[in-house]
N, C-alpha and C. Protein backbone atom coordinates (compact mmCIF):
# COMPACT_ATOMS: atom_id res chain seq x y z
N UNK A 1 -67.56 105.77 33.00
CA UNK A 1 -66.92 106.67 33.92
C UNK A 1 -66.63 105.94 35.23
N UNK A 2 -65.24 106.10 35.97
CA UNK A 2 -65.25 105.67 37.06
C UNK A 2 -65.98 106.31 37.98
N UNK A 3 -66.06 105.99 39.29
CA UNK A 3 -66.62 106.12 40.51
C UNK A 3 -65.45 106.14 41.37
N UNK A 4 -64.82 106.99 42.17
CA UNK A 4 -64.48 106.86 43.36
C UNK A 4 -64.99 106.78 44.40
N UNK A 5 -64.58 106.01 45.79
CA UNK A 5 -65.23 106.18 46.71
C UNK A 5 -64.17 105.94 47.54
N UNK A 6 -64.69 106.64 48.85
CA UNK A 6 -63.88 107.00 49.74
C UNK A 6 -64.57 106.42 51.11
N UNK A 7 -63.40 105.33 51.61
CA UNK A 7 -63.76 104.55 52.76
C UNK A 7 -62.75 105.77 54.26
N UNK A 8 -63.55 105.46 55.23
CA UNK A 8 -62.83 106.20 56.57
C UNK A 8 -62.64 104.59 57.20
N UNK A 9 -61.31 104.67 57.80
CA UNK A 9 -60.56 103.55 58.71
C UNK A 9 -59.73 103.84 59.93
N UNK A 10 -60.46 104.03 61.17
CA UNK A 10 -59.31 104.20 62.26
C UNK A 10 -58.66 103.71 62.02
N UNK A 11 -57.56 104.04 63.40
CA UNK A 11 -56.26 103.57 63.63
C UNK A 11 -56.72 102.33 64.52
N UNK A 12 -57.79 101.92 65.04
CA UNK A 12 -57.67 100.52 66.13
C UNK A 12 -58.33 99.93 64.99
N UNK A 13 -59.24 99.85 63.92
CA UNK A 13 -59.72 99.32 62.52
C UNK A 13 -58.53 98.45 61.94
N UNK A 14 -57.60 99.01 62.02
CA UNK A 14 -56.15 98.71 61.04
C UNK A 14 -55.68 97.56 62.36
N UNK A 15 -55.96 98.25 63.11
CA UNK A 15 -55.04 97.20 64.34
C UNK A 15 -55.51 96.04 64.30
N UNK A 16 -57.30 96.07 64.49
CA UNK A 16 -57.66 94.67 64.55
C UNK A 16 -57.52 94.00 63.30
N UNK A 17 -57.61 94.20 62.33
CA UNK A 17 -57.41 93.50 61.04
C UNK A 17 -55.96 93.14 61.31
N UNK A 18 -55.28 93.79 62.13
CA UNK A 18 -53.28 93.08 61.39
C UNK A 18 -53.51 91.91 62.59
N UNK A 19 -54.34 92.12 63.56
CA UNK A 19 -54.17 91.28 64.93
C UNK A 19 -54.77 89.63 64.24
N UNK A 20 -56.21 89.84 62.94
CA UNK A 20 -56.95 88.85 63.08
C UNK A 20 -58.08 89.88 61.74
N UNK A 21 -57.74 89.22 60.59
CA UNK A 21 -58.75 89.95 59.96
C UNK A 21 -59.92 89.82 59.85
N UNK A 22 -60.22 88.35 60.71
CA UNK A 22 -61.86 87.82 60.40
C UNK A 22 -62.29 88.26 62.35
N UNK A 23 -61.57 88.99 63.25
CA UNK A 23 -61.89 89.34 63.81
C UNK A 23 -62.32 91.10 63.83
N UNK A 24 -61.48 91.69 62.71
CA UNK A 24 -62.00 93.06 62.56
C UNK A 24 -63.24 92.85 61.07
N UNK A 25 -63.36 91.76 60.50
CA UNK A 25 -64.88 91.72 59.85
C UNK A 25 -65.69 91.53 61.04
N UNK A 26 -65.99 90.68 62.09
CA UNK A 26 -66.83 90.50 62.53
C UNK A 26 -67.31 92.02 63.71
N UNK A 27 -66.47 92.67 63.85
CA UNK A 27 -66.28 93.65 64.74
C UNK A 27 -66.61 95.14 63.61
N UNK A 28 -66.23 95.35 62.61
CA UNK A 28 -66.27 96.33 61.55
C UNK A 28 -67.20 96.37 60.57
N UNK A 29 -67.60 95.14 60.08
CA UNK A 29 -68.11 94.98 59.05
C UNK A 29 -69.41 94.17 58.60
N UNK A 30 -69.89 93.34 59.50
CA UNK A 30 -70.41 92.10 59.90
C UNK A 30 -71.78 92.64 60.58
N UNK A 31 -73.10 93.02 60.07
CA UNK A 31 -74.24 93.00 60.82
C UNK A 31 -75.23 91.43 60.76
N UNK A 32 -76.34 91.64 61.48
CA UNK A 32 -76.79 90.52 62.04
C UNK A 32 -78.26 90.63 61.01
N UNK A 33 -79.23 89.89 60.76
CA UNK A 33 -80.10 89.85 59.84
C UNK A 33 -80.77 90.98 60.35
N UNK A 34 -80.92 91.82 61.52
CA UNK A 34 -81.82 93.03 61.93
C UNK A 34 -80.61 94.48 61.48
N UNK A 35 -79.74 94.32 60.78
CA UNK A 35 -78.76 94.87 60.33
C UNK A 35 -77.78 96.07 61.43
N UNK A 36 -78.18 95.60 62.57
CA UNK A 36 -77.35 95.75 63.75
C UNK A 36 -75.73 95.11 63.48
N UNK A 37 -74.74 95.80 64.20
CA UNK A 37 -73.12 94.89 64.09
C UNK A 37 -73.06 94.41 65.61
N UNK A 38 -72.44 93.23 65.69
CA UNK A 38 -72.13 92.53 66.97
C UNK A 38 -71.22 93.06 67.77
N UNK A 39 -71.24 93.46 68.78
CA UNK A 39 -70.09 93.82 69.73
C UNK A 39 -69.97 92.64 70.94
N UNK A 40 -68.90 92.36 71.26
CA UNK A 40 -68.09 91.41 71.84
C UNK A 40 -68.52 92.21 73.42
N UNK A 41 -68.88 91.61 74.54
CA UNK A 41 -68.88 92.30 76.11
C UNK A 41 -67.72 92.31 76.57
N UNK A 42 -68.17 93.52 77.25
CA UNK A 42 -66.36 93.40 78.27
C UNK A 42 -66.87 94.30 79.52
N UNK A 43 -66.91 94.44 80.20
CA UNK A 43 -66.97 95.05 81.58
C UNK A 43 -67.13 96.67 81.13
N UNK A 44 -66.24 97.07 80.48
CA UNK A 44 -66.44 98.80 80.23
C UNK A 44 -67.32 98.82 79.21
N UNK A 45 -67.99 97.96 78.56
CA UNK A 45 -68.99 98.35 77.39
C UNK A 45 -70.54 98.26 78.34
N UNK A 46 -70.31 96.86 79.35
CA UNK A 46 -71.45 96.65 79.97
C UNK A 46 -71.72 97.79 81.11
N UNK A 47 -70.66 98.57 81.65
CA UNK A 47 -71.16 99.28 82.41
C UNK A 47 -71.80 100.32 81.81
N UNK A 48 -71.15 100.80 80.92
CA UNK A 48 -71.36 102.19 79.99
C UNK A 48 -72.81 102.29 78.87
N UNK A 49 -73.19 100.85 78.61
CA UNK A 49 -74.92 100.51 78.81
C UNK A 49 -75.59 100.75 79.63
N UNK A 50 -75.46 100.41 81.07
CA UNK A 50 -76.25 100.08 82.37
C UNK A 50 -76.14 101.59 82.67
N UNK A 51 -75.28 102.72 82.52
CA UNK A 51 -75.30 103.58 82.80
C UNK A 51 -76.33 104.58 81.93
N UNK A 52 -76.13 104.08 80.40
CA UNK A 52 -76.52 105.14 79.42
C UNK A 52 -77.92 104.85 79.80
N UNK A 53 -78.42 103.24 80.09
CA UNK A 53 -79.91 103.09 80.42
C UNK A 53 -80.55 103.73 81.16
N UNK A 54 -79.88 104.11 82.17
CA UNK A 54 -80.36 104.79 83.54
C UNK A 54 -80.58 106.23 83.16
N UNK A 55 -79.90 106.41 82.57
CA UNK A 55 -79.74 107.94 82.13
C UNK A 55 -81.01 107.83 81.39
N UNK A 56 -81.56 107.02 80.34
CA UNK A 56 -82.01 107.26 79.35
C UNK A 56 -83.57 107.18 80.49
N UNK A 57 -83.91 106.39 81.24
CA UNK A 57 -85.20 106.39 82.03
C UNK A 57 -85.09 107.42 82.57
N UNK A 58 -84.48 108.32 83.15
CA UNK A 58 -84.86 109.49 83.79
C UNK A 58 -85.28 110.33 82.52
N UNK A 59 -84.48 110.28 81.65
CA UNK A 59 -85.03 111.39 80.77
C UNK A 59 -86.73 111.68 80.02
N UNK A 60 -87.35 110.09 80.32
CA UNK A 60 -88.47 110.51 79.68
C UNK A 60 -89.36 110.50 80.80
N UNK A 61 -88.95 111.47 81.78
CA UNK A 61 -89.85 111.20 83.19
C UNK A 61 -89.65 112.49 83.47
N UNK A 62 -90.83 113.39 83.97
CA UNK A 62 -90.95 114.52 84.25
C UNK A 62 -89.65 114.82 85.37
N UNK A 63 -89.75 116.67 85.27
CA UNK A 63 -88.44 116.77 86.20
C UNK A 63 -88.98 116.57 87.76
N UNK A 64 -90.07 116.81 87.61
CA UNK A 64 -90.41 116.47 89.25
C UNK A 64 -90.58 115.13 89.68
N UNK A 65 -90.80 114.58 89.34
CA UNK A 65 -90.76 113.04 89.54
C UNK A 65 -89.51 111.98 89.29
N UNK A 66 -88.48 112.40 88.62
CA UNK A 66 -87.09 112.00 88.24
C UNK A 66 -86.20 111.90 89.77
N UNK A 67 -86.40 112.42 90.43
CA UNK A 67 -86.01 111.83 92.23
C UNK A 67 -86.45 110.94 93.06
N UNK A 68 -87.71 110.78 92.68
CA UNK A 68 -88.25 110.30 93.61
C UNK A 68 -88.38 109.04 93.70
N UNK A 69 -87.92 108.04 93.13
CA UNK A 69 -87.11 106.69 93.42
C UNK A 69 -85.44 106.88 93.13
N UNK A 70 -84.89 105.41 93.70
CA UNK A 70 -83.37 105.70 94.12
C UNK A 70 -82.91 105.39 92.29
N UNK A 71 -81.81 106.19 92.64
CA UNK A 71 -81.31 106.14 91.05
C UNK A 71 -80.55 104.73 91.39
N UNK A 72 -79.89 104.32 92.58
CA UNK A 72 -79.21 103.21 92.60
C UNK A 72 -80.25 101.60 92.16
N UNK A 73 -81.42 102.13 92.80
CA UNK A 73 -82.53 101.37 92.48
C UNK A 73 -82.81 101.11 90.46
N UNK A 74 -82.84 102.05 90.14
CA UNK A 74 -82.59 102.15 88.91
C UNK A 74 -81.77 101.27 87.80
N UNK A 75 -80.51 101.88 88.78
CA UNK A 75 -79.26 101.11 88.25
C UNK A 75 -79.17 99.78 88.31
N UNK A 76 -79.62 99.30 89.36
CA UNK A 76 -79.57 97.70 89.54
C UNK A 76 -80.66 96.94 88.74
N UNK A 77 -81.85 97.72 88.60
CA UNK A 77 -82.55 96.58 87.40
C UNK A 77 -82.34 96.79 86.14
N UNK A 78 -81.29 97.82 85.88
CA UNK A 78 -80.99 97.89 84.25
C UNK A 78 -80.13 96.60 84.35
């Protein structure tokens, strides 16, 4: 009996493969021996870390105590 299976492919998926197909394996398809996938840095990925980090330390910190150092303080040693 066959098997179908059904793959999902954005529209920027398709893009990077027509741009460079061994650049949409390494970006799509491609994990690392801890079976994580590699992402490439760019300024809007690194901020949007440094941000989610910050976010993520307040959250496991009571609500009363979540002020009381600077969040900018925060931000800068993420």
């Amino acid at each position: 009996m066959y098997r179908q299976l059904t793959t999902w492919i954005s529209n920027s998926s398709i893009g990077d493969f027509l741009k460079c197909p061994r650049s949409y394996f390494l970006k799509n398809v491609y994990k690392n021996e801890n079976g994580k996938k590699i992402a490439l840095i760019n300024p809007h990925l690194t901020l949007g870390q440094v941000v989610h980090e910050t976010l993520e330390s307040l959250a496991i910190l009571k609500c009363e105590e979540r002020f009381n150092s600077s969040l900018l303080n925060k931000f800068e040693m993420q």
